[in-house]
C-alpha atoms as a PDB file:
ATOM      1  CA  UNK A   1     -16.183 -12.290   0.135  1.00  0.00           C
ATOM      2  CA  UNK A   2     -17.902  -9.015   0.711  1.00  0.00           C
ATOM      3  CA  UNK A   3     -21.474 -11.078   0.824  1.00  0.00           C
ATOM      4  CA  UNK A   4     -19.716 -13.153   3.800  1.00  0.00           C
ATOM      5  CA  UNK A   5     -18.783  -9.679   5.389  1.00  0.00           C
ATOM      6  CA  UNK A   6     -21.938  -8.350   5.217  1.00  0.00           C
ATOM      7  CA  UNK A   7     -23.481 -11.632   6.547  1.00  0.00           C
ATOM      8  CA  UNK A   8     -21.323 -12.487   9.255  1.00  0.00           C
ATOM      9  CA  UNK A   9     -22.503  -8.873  10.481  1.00  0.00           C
ATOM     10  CA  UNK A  10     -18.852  -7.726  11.141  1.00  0.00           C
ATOM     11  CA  UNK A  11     -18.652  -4.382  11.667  1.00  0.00           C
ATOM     12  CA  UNK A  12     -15.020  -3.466  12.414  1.00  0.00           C
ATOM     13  CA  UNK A  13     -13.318  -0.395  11.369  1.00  0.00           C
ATOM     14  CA  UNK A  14     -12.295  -0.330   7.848  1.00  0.00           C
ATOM     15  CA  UNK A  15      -8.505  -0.588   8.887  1.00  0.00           C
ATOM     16  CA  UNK A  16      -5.533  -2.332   7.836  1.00  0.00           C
ATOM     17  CA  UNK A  17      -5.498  -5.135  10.123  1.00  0.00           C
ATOM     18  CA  UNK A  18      -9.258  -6.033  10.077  1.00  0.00           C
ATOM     19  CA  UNK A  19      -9.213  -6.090   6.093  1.00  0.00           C
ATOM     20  CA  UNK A  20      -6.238  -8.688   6.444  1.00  0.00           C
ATOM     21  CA  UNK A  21      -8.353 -10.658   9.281  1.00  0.00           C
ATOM     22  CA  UNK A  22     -11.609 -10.545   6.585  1.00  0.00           C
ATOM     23  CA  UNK A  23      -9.153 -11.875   3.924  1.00  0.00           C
ATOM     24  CA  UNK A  24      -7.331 -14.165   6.155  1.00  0.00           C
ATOM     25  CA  UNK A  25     -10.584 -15.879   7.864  1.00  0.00           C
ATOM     26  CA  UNK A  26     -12.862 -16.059   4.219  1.00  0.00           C
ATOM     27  CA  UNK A  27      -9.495 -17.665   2.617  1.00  0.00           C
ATOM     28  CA  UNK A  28      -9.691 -20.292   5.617  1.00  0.00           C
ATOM     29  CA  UNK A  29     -13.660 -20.588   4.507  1.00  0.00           C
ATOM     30  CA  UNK A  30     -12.981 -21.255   0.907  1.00  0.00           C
ATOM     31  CA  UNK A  31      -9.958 -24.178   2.030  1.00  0.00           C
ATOM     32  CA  UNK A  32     -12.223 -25.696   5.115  1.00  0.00           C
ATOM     33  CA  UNK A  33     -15.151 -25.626   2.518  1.00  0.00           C
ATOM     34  CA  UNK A  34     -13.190 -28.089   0.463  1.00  0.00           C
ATOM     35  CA  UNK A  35     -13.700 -30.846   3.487  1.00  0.00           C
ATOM     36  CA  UNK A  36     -16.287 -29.586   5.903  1.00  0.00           C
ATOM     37  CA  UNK A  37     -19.978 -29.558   4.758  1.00  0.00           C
ATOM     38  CA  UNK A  38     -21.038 -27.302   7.064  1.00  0.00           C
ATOM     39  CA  UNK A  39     -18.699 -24.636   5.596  1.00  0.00           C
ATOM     40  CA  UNK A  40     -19.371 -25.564   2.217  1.00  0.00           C
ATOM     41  CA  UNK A  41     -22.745 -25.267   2.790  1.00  0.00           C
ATOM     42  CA  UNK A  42     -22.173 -21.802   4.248  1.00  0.00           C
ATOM     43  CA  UNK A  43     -19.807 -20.892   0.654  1.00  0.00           C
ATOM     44  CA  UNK A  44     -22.878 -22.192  -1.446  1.00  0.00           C
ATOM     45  CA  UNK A  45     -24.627 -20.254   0.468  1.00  0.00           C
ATOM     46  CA  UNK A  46     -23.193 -16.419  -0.663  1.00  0.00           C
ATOM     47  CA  UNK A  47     -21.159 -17.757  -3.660  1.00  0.00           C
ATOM     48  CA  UNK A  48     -22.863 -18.312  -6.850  1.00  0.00           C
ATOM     49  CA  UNK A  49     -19.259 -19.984  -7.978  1.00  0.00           C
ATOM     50  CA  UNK A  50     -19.089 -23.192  -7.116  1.00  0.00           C
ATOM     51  CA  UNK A  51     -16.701 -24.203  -4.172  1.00  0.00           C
ATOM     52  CA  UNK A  52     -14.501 -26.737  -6.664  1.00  0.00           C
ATOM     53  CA  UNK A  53     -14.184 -23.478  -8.990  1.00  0.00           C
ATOM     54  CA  UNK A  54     -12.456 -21.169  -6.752  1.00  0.00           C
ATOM     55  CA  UNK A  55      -8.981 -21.421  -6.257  1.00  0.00           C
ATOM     56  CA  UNK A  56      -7.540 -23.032  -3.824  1.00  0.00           C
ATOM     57  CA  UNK A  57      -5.031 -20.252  -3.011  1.00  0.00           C
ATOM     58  CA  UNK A  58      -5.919 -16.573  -3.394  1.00  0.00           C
ATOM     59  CA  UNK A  59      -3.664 -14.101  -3.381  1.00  0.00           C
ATOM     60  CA  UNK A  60      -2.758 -13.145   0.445  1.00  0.00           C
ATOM     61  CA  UNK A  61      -3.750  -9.219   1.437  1.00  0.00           C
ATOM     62  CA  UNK A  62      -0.398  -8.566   2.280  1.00  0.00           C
ATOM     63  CA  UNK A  63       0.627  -9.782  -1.200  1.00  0.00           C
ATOM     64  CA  UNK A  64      -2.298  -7.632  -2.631  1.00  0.00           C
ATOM     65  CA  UNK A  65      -1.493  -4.388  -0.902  1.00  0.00           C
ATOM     66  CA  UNK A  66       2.604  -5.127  -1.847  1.00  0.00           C
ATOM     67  CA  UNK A  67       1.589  -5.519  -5.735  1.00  0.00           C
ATOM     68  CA  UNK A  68      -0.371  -2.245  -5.384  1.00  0.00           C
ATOM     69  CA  UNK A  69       2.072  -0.720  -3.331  1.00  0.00           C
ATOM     70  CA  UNK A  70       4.843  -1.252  -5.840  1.00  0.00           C
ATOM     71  CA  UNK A  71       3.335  -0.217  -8.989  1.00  0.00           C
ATOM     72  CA  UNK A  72       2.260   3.489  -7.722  1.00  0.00           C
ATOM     73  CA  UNK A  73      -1.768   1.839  -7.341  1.00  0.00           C
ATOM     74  CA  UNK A  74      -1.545   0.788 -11.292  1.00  0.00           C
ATOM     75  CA  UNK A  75      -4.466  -2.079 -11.354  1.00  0.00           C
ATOM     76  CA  UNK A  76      -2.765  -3.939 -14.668  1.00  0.00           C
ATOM     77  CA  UNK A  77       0.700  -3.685 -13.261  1.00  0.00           C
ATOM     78  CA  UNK A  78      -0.198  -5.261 -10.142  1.00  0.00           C
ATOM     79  CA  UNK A  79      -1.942  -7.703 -11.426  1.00  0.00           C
ATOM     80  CA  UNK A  80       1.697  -8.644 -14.020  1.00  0.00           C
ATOM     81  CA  UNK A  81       3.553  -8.676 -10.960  1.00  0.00           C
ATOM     82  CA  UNK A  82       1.138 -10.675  -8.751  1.00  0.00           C
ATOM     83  CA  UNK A  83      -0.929 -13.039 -10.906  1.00  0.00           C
ATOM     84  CA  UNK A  84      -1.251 -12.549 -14.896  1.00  0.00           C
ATOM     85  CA  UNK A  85      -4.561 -13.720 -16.273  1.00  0.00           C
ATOM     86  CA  UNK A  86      -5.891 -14.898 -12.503  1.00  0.00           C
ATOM     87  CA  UNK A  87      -9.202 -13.567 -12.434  1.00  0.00           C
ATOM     88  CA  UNK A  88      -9.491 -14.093  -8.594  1.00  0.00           C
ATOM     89  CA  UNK A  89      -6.052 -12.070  -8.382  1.00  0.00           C
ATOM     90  CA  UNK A  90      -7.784  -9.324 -10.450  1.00  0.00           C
ATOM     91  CA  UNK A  91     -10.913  -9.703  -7.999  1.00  0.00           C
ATOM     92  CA  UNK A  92      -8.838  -8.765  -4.965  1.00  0.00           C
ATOM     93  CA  UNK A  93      -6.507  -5.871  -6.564  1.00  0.00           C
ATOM     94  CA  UNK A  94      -9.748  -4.140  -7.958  1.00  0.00           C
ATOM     95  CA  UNK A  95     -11.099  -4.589  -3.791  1.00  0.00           C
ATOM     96  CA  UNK A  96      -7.747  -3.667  -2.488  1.00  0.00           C
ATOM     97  CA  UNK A  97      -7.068  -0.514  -4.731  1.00  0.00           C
ATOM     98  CA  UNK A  98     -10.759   0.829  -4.162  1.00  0.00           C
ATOM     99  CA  UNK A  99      -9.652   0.740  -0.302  1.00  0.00           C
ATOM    100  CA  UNK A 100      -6.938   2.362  -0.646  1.00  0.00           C
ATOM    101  CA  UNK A 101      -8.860   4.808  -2.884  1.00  0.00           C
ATOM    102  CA  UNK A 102     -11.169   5.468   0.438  1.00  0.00           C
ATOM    103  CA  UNK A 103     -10.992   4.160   3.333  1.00  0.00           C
ATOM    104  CA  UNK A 104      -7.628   2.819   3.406  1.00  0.00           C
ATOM    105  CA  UNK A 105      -5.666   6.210   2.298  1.00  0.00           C
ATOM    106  CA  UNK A 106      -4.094   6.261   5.580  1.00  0.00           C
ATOM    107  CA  UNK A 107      -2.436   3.141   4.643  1.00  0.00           C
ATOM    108  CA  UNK A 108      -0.914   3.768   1.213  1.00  0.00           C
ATOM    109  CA  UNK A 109       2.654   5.155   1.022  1.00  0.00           C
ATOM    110  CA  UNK A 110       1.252   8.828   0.024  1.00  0.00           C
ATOM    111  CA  UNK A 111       0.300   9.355   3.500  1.00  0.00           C
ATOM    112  CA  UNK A 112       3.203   8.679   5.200  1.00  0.00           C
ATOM    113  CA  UNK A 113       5.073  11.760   7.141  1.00  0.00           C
ATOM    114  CA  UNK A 114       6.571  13.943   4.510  1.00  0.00           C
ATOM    115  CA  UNK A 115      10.174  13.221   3.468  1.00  0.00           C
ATOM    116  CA  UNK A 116      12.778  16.035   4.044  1.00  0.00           C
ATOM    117  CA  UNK A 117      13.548  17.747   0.711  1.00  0.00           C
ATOM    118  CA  UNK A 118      16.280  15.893  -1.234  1.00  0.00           C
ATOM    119  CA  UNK A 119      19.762  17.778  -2.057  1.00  0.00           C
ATOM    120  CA  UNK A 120      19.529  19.696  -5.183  1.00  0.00           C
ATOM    121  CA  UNK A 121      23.192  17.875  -5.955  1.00  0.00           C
ATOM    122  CA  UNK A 122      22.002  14.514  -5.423  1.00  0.00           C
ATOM    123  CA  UNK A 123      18.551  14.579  -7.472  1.00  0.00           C
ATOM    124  CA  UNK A 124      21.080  15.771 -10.129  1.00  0.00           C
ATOM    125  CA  UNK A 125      22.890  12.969 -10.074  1.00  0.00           C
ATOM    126  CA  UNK A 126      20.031  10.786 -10.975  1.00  0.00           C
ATOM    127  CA  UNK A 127      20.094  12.062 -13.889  1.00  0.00           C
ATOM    128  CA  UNK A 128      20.138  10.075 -16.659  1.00  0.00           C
ATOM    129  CA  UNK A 129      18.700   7.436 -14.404  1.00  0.00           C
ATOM    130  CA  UNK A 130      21.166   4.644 -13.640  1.00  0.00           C
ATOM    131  CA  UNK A 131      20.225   1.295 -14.535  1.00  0.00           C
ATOM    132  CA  UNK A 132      20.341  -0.205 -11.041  1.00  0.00           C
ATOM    133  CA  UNK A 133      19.320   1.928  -7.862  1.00  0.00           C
ATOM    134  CA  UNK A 134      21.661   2.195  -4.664  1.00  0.00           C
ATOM    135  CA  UNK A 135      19.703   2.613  -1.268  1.00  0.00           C
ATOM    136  CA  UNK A 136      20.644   6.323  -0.875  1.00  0.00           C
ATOM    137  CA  UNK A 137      19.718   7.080  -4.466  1.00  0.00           C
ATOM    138  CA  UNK A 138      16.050   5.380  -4.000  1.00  0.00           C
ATOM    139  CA  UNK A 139      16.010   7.477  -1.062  1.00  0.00           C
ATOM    140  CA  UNK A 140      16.472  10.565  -2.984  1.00  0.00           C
ATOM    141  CA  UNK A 141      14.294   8.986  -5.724  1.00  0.00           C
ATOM    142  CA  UNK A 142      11.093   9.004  -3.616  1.00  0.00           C
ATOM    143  CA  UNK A 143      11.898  12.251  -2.078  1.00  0.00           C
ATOM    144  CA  UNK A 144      11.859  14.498  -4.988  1.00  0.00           C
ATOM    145  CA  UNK A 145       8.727  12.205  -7.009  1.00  0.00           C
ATOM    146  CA  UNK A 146       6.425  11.446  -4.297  1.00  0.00           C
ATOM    147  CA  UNK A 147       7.634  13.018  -0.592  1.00  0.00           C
ATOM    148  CA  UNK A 148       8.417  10.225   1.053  1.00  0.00           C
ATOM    149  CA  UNK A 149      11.019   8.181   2.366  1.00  0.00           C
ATOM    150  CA  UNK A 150       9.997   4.581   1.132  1.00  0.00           C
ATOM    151  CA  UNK A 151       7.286   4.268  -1.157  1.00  0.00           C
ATOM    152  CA  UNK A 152       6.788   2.110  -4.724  1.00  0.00           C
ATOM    153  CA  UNK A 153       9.105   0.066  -6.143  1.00  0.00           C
ATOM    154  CA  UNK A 154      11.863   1.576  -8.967  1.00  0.00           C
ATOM    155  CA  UNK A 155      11.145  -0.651 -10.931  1.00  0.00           C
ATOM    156  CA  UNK A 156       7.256  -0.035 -10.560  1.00  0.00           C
ATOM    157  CA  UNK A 157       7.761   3.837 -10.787  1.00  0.00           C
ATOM    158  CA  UNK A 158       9.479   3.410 -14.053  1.00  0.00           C
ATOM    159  CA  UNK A 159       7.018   0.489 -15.628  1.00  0.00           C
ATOM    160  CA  UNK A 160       4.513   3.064 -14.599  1.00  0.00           C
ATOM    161  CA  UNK A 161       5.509   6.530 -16.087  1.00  0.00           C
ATOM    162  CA  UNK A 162       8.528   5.370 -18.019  1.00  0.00           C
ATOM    163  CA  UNK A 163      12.175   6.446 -17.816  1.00  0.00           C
ATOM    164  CA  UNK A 164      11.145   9.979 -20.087  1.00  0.00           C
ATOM    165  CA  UNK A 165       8.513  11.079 -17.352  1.00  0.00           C
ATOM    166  CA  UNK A 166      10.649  10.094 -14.274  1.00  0.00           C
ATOM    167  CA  UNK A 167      13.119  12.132 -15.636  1.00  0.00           C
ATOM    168  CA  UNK A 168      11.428  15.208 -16.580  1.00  0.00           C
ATOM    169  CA  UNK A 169       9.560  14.653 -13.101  1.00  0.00           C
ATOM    170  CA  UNK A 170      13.025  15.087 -11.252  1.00  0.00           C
ATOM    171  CA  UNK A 171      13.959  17.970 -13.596  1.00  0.00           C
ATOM    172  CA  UNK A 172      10.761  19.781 -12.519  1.00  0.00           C
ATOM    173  CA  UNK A 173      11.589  18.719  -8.899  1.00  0.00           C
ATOM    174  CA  UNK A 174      14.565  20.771  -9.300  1.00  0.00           C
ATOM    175  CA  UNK A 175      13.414  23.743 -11.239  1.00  0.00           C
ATOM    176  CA  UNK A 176      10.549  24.224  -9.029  1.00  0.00           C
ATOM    177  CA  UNK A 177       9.882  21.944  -6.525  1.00  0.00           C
ATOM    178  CA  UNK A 178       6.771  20.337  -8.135  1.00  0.00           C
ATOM    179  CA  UNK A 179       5.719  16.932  -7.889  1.00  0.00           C
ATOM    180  CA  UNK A 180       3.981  15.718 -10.993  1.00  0.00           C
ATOM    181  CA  UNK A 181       4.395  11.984 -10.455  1.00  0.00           C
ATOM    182  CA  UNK A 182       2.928  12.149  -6.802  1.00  0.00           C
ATOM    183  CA  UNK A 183       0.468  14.777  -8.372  1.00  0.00           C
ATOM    184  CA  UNK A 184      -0.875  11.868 -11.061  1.00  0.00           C
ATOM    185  CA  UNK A 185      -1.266   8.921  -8.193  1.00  0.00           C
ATOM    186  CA  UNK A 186      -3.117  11.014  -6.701  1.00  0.00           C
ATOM    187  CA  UNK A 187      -5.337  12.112  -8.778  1.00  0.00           C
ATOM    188  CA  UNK A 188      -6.094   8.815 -10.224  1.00  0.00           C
ATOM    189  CA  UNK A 189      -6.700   7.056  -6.480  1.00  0.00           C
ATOM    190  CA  UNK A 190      -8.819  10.470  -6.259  1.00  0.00           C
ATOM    191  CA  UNK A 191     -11.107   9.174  -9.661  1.00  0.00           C
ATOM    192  CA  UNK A 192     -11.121   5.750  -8.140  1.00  0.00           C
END
């Protein structure tokens, strides 16, 4: 896919919506270059893999970003939740997660506005964590982890770090206001 990019001589902005128009339109490619020789042609062309050998349905970007998303930007976990053992799912989570190491920041969930501080009482209450989240706790949740309002899945967060970490992340939350958890994704987009 990035061959076709750099051949079809498209140079729009790194940006949400023209990665999901690259992914979109090469997907379309790949499925027209199953009946159309001119397009298979034009696959053969950049692909060394031949056009019956790629899958006839990739992983969408929007499903891509979600996966990521979800699991706090964790390449294995995303790839469990999306696709396990698809190579081409793999393919596009490693592309997708290297964006939103660089270019794409802006459109990960760490760089949304800053969530007002949670209630000392309510991060409290999350403690032990319950087994099933209610909206206002997952509010709270992603407030005193990561600053923001919305952000990875529960269930992602605690397949990530584990119930032990997200605990002792809220109890450092309230001791002191720090953010380990939010600290960690970020450092490890950071090393990307």
């Amino acid at each position: 896919m990035i061959r076709w990019i750099r051949d079809s001589g498209d140079d729009g902005p790194l940006d949400r919506e023209t990665m999901a128009r690259w992914y979109q339109q090469f997907d379309a490619l790949v499925a027209k270059a199953r009946s159309d020789a001119t397009a298979h042609e034009l696959l053969a062309e950049i692909s060394e893999i031949p056009v019956g050998d790629l899958p006839a349905k990739s992983p969408a970007f929007p499903q891509v970003c979600a996966a990521l998303h979800a699991t706090c930007y964790d390449l294995r976990l995303a790839e469990a939740r999306l696709a396990p053992g698809n190579p081409w799912a793999a393919e596009r989570l490693a592309h997708v997660r290297a964006w939103f190491a660089g270019p794409g920041r802006a459109a990960t969930w760490l760089a949304a506005p800053p969530a007002g501080p949670p209630e000392p009482e309510l991060v409290a209450r999350l403690l032990p964590l319950p087994d099933r989240f209610e909206s206002a706790q997952i509010r709270t949740l992603f407030s005193a982890l990561f600053q923001v309002d919305r952000g990875p899945s529960p269930s992602g967060v605690l397949d990530r770090f584990g119930a032990e970490a997200v605990e002792a992340a809220l109890r450092s939350y309230a001791r002191e206001g720090s953010r380990p958890l939010r600290d960690q994704v970020l450092a490890d987009l950071d090393a990307g």
